[in-house]
N, C-alpha and C. Protein backbone atom coordinates (compact mmCIF):
# COMPACT_ATOMS: atom_id res chain seq x y z
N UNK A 1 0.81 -1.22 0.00
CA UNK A 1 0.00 0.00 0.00
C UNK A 1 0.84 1.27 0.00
N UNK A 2 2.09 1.04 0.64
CA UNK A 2 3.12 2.11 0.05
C UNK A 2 3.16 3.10 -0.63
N UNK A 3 3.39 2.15 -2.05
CA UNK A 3 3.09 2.61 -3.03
C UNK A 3 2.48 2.86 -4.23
N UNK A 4 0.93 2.01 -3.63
CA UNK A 4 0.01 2.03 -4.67
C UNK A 4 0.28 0.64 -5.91
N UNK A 5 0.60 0.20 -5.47
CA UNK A 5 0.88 -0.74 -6.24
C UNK A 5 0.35 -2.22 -6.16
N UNK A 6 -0.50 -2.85 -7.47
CA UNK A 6 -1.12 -4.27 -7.11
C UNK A 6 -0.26 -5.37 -8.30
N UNK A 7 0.19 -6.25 -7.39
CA UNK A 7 0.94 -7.32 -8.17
C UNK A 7 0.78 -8.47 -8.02
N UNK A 8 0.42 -9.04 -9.17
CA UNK A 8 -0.03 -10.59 -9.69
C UNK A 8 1.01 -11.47 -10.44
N UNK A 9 0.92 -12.98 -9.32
CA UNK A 9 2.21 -13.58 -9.88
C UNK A 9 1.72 -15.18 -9.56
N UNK A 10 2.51 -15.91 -9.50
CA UNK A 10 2.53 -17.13 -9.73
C UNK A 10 3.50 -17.72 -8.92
N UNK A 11 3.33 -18.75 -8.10
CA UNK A 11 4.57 -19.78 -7.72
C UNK A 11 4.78 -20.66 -8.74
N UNK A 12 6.02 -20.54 -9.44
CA UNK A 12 5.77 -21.73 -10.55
C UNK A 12 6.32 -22.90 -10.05
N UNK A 13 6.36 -23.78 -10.55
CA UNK A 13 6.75 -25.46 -10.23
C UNK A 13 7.60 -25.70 -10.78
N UNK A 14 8.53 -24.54 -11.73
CA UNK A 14 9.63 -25.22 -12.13
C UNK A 14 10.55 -23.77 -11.83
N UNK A 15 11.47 -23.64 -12.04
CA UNK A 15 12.73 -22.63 -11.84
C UNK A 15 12.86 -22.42 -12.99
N UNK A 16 12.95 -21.00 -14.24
CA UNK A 16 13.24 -21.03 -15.22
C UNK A 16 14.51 -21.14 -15.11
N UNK A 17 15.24 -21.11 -16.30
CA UNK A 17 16.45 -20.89 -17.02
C UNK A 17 17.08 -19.91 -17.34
N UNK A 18 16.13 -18.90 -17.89
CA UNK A 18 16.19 -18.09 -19.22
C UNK A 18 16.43 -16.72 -17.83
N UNK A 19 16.63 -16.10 -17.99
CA UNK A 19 17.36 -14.28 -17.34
C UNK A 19 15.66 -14.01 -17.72
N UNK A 20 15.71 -12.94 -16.58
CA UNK A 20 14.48 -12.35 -16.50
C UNK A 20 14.31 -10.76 -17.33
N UNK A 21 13.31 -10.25 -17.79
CA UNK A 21 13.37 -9.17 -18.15
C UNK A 21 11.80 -8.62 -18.10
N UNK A 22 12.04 -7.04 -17.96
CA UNK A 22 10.35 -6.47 -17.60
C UNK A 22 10.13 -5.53 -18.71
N UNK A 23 9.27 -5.74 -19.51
CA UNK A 23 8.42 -4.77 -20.00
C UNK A 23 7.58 -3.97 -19.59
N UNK A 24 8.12 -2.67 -19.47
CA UNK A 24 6.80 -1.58 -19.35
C UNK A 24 5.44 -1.53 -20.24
N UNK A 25 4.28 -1.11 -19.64
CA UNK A 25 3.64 -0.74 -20.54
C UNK A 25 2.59 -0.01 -20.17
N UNK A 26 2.41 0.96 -21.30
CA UNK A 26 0.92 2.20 -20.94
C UNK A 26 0.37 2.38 -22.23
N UNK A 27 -0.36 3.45 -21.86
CA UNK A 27 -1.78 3.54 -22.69
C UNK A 27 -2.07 5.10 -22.60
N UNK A 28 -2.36 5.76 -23.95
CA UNK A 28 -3.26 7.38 -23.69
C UNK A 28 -2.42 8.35 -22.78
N UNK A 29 -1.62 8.31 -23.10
CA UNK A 29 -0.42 9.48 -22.84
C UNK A 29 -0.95 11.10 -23.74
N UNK A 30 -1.51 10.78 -24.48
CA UNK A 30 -2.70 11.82 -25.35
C UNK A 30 -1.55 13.52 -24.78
N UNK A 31 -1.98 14.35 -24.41
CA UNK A 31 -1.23 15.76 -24.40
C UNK A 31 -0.58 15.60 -22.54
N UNK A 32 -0.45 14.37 -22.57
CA UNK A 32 0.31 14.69 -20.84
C UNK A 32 1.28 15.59 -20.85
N UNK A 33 2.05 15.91 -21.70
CA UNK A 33 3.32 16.51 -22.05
C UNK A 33 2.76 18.06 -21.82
N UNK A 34 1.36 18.70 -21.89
CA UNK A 34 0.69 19.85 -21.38
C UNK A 34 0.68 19.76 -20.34
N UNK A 35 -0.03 18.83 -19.72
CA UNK A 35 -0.43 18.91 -18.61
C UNK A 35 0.15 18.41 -17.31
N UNK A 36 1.46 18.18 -17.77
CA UNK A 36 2.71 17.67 -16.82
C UNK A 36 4.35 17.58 -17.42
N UNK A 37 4.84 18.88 -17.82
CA UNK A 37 6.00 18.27 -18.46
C UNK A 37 6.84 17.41 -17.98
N UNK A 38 7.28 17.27 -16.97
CA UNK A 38 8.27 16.24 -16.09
C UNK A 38 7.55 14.83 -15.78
N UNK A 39 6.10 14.46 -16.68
CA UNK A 39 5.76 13.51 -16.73
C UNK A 39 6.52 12.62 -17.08
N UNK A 40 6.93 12.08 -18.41
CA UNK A 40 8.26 11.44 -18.78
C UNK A 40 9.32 10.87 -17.93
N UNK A 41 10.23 12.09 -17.45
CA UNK A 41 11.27 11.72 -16.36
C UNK A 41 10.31 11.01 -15.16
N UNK A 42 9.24 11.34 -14.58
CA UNK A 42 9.09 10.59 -13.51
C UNK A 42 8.82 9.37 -13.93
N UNK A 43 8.14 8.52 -15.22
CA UNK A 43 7.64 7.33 -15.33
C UNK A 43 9.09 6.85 -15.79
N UNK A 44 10.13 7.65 -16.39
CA UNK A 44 11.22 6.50 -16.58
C UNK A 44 11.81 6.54 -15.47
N UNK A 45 11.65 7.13 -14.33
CA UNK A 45 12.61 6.90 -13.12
C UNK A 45 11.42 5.56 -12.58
N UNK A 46 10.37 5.08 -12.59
CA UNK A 46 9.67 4.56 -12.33
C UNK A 46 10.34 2.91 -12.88
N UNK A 47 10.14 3.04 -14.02
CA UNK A 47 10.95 1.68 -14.49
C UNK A 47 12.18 1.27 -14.32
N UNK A 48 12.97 2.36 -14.33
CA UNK A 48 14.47 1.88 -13.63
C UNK A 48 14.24 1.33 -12.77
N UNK A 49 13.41 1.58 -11.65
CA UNK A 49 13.89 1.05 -10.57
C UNK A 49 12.66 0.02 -10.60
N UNK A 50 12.34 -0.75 -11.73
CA UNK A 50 11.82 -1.98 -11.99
C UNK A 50 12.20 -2.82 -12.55
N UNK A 51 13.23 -2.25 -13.32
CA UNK A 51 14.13 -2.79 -13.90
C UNK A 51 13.90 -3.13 -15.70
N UNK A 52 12.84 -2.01 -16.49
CA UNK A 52 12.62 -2.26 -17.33
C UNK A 52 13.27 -2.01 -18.43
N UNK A 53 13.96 -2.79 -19.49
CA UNK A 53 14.36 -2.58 -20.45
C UNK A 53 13.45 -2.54 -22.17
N UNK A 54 12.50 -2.97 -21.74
CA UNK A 54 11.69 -2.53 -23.27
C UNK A 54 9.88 -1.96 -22.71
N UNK A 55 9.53 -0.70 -23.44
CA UNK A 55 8.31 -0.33 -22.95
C UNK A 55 7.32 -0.28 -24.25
N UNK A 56 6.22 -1.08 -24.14
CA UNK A 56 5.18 -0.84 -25.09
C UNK A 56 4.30 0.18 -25.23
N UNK A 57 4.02 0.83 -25.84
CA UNK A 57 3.29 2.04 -25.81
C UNK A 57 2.10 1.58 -26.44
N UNK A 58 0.84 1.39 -25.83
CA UNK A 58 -0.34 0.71 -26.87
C UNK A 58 -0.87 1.77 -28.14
N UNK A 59 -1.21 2.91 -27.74
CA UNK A 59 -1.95 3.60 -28.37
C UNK A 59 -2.28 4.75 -27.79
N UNK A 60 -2.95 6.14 -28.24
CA UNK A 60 -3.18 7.11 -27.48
C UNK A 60 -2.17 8.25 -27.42
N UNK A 61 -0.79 7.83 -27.93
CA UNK A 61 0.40 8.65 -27.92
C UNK A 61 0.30 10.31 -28.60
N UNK A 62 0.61 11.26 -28.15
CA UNK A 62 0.88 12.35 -28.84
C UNK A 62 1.94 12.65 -29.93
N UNK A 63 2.30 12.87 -30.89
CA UNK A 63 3.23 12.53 -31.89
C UNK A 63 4.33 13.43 -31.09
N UNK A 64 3.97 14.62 -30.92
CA UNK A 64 5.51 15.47 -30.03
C UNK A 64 6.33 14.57 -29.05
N UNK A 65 5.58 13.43 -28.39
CA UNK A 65 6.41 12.60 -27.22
C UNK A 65 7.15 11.43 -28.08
N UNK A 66 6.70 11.58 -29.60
CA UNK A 66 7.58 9.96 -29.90
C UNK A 66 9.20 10.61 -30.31
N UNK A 67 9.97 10.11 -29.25
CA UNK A 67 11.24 9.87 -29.31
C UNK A 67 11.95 10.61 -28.36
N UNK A 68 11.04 11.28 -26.95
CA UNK A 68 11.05 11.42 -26.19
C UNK A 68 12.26 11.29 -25.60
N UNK A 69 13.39 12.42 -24.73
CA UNK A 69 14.82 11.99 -24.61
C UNK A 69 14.97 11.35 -23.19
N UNK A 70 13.69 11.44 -22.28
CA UNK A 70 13.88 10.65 -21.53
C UNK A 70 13.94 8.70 -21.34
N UNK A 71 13.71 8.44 -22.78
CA UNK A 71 14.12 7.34 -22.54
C UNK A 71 15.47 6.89 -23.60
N UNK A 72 16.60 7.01 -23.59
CA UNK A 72 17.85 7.18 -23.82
C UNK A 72 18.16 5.60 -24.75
N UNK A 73 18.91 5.68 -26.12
CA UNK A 73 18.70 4.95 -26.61
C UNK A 73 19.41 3.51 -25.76
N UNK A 74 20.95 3.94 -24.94
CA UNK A 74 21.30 3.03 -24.53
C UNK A 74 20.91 2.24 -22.83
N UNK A 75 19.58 2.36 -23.00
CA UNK A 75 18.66 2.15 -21.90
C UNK A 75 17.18 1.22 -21.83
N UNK A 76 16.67 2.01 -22.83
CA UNK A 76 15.49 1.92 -22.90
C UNK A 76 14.89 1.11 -25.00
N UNK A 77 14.11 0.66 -25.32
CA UNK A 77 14.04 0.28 -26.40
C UNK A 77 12.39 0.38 -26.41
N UNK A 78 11.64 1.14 -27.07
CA UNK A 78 10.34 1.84 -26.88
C UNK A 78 9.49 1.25 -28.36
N UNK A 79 8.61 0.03 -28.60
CA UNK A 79 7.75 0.46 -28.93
C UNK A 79 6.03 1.17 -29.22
N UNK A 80 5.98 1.40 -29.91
CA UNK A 80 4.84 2.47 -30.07
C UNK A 80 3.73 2.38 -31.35
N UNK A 81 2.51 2.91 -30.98
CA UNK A 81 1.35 2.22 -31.93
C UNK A 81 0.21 3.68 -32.66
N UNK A 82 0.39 3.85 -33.31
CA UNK A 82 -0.33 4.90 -33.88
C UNK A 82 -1.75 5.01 -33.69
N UNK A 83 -2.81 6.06 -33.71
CA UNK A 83 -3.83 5.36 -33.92
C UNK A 83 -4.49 6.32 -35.48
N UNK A 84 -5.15 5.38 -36.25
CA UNK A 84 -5.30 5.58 -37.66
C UNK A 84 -5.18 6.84 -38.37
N UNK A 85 -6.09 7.51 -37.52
CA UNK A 85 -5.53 9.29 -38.06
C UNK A 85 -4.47 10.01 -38.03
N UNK A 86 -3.30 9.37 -37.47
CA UNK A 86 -2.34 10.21 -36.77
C UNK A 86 -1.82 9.71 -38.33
N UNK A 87 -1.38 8.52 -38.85
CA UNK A 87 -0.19 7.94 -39.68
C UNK A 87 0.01 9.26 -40.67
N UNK A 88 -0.83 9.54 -41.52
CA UNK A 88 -0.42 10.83 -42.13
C UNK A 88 0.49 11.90 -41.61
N UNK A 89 -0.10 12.75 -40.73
CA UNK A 89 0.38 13.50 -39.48
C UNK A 89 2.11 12.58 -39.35
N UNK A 90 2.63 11.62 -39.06
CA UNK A 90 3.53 10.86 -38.23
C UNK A 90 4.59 11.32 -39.61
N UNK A 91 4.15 10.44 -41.17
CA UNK A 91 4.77 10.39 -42.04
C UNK A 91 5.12 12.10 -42.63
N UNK A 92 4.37 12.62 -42.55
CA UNK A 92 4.77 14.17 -42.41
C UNK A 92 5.87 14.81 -41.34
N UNK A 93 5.70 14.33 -39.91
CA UNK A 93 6.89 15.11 -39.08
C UNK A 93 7.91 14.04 -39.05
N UNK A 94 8.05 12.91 -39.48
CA UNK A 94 9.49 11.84 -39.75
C UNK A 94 10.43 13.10 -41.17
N UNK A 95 9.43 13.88 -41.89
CA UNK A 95 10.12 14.67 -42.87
C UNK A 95 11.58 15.57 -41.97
N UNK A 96 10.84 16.30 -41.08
CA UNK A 96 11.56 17.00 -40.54
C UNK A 96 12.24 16.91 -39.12
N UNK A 97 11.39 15.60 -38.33
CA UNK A 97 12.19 15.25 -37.32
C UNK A 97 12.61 13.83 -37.21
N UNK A 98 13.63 13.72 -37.18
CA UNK A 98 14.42 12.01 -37.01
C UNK A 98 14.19 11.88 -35.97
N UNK A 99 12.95 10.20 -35.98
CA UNK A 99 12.85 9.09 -34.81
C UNK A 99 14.14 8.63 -34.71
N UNK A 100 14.56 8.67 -32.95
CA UNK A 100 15.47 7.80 -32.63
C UNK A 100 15.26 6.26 -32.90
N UNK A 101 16.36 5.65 -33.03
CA UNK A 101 16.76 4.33 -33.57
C UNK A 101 15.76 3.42 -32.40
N UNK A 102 15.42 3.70 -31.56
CA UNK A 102 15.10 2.88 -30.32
C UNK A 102 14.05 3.31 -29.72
N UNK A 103 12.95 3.88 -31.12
CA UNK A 103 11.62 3.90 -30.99
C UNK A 103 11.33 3.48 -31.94
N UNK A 104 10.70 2.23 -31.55
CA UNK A 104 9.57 1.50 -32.80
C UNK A 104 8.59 1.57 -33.12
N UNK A 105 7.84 1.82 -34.48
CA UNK A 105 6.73 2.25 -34.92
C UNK A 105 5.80 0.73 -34.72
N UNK A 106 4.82 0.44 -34.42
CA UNK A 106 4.22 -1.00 -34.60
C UNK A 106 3.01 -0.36 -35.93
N UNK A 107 3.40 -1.11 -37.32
CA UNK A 107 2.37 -0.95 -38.28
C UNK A 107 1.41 -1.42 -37.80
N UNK A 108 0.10 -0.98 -39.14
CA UNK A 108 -1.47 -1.34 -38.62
C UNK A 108 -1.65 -2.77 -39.03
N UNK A 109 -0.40 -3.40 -39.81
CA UNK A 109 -0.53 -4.66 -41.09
C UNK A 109 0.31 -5.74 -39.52
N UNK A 110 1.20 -5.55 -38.92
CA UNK A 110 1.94 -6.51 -37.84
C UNK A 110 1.26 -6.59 -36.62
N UNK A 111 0.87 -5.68 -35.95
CA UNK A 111 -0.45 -5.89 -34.77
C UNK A 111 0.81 -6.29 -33.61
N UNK A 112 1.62 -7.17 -34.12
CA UNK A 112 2.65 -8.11 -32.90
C UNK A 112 4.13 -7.06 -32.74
N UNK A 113 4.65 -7.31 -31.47
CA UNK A 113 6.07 -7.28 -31.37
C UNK A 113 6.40 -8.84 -30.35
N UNK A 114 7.80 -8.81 -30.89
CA UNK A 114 8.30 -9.88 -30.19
C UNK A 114 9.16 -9.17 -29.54
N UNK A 115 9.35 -9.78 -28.33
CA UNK A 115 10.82 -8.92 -27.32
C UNK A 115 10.99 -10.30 -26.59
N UNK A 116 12.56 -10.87 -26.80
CA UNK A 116 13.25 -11.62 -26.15
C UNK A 116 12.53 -13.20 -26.17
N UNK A 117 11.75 -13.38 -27.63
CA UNK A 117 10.78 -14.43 -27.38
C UNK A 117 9.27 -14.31 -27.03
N UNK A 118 9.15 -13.62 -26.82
CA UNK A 118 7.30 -13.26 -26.34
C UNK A 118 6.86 -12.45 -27.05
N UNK A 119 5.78 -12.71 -27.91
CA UNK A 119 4.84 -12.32 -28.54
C UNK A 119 3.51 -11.47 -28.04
N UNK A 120 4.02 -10.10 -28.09
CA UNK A 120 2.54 -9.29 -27.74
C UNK A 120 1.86 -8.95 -28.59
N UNK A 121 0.21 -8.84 -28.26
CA UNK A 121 -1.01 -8.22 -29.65
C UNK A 121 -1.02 -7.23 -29.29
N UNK A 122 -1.10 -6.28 -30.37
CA UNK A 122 -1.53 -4.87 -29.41
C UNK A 122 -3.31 -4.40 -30.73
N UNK A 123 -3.81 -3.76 -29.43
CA UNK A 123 -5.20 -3.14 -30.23
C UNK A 123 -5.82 -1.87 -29.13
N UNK A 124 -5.40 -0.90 -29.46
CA UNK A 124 -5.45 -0.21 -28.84
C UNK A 124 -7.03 -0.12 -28.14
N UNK A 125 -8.02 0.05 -29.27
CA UNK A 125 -9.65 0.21 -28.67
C UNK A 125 -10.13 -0.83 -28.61
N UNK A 126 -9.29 -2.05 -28.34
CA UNK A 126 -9.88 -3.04 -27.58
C UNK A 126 -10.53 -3.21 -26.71
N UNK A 127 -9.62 -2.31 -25.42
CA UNK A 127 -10.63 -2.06 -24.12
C UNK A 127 -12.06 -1.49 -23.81
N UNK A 128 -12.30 -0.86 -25.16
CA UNK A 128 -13.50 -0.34 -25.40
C UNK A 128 -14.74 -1.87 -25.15
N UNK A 129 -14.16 -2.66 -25.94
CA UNK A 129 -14.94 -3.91 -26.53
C UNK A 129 -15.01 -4.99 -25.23
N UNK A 130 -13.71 -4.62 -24.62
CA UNK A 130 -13.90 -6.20 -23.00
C UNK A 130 -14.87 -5.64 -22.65
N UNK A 131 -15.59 -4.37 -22.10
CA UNK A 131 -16.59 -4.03 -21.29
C UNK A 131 -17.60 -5.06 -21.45
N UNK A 132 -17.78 -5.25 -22.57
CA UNK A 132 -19.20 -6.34 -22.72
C UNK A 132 -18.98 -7.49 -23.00
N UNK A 133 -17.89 -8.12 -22.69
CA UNK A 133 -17.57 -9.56 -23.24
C UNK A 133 -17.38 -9.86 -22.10
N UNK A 134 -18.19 -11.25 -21.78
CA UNK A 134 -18.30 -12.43 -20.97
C UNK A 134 -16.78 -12.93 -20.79
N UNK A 135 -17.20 -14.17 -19.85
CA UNK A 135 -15.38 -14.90 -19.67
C UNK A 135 -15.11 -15.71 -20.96
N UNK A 136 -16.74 -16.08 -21.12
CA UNK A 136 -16.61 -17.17 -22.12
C UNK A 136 -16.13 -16.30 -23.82
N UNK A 137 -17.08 -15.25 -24.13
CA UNK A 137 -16.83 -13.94 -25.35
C UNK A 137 -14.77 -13.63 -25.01
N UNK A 138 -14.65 -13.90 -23.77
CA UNK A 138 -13.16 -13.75 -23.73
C UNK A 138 -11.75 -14.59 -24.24
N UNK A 139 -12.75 -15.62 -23.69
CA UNK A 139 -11.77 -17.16 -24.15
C UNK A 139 -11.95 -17.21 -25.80
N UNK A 140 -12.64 -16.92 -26.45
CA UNK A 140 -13.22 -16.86 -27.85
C UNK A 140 -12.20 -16.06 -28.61
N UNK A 141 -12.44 -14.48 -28.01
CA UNK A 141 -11.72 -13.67 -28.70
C UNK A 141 -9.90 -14.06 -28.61
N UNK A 142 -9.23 -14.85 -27.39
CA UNK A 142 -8.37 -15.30 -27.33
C UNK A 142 -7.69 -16.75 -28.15
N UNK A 143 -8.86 -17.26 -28.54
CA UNK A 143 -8.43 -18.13 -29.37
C UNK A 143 -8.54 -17.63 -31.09
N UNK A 144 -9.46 -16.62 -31.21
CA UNK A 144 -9.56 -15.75 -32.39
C UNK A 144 -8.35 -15.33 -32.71
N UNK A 145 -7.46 -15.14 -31.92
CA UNK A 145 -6.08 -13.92 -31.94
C UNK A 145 -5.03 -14.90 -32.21
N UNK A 146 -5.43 -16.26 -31.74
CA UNK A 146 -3.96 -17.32 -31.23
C UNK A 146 -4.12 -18.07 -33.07
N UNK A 147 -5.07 -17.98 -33.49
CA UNK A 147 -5.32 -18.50 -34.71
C UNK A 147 -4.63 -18.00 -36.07
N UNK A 148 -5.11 -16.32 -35.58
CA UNK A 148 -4.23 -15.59 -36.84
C UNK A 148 -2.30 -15.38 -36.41
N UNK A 149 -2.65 -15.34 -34.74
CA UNK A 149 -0.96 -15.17 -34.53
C UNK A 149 -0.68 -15.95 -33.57
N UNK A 150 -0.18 -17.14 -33.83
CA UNK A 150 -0.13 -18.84 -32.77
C UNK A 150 1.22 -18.14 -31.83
N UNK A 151 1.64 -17.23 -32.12
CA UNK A 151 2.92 -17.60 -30.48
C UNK A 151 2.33 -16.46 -30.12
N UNK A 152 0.96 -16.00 -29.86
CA UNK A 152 0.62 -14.79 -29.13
C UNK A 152 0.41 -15.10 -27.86
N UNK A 153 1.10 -14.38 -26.63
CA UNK A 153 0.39 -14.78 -25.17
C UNK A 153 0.14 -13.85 -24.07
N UNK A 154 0.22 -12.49 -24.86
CA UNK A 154 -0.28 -11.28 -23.98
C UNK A 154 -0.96 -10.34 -25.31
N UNK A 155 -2.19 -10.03 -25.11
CA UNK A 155 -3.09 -9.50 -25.37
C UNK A 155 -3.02 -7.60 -24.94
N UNK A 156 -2.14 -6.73 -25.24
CA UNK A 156 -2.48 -5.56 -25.18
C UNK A 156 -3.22 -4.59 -25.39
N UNK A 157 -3.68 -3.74 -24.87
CA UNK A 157 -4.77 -2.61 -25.21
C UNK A 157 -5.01 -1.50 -24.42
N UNK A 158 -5.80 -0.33 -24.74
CA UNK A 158 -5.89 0.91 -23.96
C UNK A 158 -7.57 1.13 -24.01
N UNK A 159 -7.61 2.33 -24.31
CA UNK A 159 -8.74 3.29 -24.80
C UNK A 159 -9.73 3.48 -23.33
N UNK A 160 -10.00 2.45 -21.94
CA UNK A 160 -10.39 3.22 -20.94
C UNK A 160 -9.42 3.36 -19.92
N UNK A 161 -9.84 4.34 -18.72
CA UNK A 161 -9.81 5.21 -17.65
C UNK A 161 -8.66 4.05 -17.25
N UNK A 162 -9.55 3.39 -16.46
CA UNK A 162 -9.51 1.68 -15.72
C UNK A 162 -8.68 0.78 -16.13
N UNK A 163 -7.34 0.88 -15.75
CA UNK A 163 -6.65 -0.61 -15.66
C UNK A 163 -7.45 -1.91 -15.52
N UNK A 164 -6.84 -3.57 -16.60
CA UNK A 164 -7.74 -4.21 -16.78
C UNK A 164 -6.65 -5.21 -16.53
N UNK A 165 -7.05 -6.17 -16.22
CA UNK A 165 -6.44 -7.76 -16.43
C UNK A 165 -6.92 -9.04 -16.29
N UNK A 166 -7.19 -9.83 -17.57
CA UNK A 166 -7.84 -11.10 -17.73
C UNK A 166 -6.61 -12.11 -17.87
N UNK A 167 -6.67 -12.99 -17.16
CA UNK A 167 -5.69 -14.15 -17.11
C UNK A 167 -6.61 -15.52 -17.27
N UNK A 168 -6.75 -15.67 -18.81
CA UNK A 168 -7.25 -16.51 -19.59
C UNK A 168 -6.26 -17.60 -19.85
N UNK A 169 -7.26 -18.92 -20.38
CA UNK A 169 -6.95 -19.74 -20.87
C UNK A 169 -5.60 -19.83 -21.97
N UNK A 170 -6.16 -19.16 -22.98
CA UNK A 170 -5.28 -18.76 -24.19
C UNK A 170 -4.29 -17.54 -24.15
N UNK A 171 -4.93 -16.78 -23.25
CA UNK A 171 -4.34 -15.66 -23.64
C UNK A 171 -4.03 -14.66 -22.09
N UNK A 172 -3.48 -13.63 -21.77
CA UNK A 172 -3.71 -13.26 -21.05
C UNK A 172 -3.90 -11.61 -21.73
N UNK A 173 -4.67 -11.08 -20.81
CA UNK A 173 -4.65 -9.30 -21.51
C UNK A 173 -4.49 -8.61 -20.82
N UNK A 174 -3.93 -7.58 -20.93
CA UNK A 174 -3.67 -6.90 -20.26
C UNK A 174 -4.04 -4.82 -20.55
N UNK A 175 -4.58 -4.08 -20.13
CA UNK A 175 -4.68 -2.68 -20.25
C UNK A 175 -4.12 -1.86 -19.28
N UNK A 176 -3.65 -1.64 -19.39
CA UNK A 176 -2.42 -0.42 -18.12
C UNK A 176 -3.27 0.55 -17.47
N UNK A 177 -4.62 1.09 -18.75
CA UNK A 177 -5.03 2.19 -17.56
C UNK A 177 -4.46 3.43 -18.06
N UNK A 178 -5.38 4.14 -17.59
CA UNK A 178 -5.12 5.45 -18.71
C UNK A 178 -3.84 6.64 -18.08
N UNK A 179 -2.95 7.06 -18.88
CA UNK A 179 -1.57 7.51 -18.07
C UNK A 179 -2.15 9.14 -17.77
N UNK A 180 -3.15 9.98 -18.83
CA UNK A 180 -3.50 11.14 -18.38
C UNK A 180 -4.01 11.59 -17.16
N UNK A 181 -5.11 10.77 -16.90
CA UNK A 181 -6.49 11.15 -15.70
C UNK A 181 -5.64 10.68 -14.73
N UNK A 182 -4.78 9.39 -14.49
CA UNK A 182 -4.34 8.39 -13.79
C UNK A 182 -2.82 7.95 -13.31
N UNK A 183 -2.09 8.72 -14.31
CA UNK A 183 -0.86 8.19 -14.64
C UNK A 183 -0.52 6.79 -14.20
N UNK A 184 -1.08 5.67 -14.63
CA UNK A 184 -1.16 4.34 -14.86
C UNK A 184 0.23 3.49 -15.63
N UNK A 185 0.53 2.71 -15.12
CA UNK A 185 1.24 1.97 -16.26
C UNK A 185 1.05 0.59 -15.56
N UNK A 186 1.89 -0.56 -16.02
CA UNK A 186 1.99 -1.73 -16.09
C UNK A 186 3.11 -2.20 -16.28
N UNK A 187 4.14 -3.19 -15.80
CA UNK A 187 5.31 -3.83 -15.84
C UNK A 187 5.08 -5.48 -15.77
N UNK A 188 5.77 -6.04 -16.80
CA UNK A 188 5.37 -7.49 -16.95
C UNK A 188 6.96 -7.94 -16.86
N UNK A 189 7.20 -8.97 -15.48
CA UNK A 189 8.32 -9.26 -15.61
C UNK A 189 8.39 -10.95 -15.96
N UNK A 190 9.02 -11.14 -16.78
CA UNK A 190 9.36 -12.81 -17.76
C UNK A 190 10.41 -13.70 -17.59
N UNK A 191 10.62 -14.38 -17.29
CA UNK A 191 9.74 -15.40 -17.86
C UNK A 191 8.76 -16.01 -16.49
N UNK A 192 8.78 -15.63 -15.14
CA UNK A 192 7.94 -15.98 -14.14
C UNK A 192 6.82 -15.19 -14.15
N UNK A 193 6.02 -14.24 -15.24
CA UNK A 193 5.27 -13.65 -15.42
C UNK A 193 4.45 -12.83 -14.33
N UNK A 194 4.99 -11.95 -13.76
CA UNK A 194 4.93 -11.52 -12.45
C UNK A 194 3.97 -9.95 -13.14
N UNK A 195 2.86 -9.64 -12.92
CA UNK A 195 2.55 -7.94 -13.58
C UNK A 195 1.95 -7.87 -12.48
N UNK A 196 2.71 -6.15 -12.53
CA UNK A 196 2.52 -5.05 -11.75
C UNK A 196 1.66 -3.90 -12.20
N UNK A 197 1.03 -3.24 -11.73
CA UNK A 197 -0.07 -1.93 -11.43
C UNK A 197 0.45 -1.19 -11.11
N UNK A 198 1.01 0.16 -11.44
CA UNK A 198 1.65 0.87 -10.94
C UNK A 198 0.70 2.29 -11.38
N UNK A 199 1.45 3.44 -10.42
CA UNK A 199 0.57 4.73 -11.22
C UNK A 199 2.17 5.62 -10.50
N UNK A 200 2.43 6.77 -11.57
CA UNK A 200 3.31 7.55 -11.63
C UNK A 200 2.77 8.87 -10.25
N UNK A 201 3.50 9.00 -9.35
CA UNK A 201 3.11 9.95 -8.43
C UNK A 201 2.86 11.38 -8.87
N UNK A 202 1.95 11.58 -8.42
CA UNK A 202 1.85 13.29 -9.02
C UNK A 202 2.05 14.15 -8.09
């Protein structure tokens, strides 16, 4: 209660192998950069000391924050998801401002990133759509996803207020929660699949 923070994990039955690593992740960062400039620095001081080396950005992003110098190329490895109206807008300011090397664009045609072996979906107004889907409408849409993309096993998304997490059969999903109203994020640490709830102090 500290620090606001709710974390879901697992005793597993076996000891991995493999080195652990945490992905950040948020949602609807939309004009935070108005309404908090030192937003940024506080959420990457947030993951350092989580130890995150790659952060997903679902959707919701303001184009002025992509490439953002608080997350430093030899640190941090950022990708990031447009949402449909912006791509014009994006391909227009790439004219005059160079994305750093260690922000990734996620096209509308790949949906997936892989980091270190794990396969994430991302859909940004997904979260719109869990509101009304059952456990069972859940398990469905998770085998819907595993069909078109078989090594998928985290389910990303944004678009409400409300941090979300379904730990399904097929799939697990996950929504961070909105970073404006809330300053919300999410940290998924792997391979003992440990996610964290976090919210950036204001």
């Amino acid at each position: 209660t500290d620090n606001g923070e709710t974390v879901f994990g697992r005793i597993l039955p076996i000891t991995p192998v493999k080195s652990t690593f945490s992905v950040g992740i948020i949602a609807d960062s939309l004009d935070i950069s108005d309404m908090d400039p030192g937003f940024w620095k506080k959420l990457a001081l947030e993951f350092r000391k989580r130890g995150v080396r790659y952060i997903i950005h679902c959707g919701g992003i303001d184009l002025r924050d992509i490439g953002c110098q608080e997350f430093p190329e030899d640190e941090f490895e950022v990708y990031y998801k447009l949402r449909p109206h912006q791509e014009f807008d994006a391909r227009e300011m790439e004219k005059t401002k160079k994305t750093p090397n260690n922000w990734i664009k996620i096209t509308s045609e790949a949906r997936t990133v892989k980091i270190e072996g794990h396969t994430y979906y991302i859909e940004h107004d997904l979260g719109a759509d869990l509101l009304e889907k059952s456990e069972r409408d859940m398990k469905k849409l998770g085998l819907a996803i595993r069909r078109k993309y078989p090594d998928t096993k985290t389910v990303l998304c944004g678009f409400t207020r409300d941090a979300f997490y379904e730990e399904g059969e097929e799939v697990r999903i996950i929504n961070p929660g909105d970073v404006l109203q809330d300053r919300n994020f999410a940290v998924m640490c792997l391979p003992r699949t440990e996610i964290t709830f976090g919210h950036v102090p204001i």
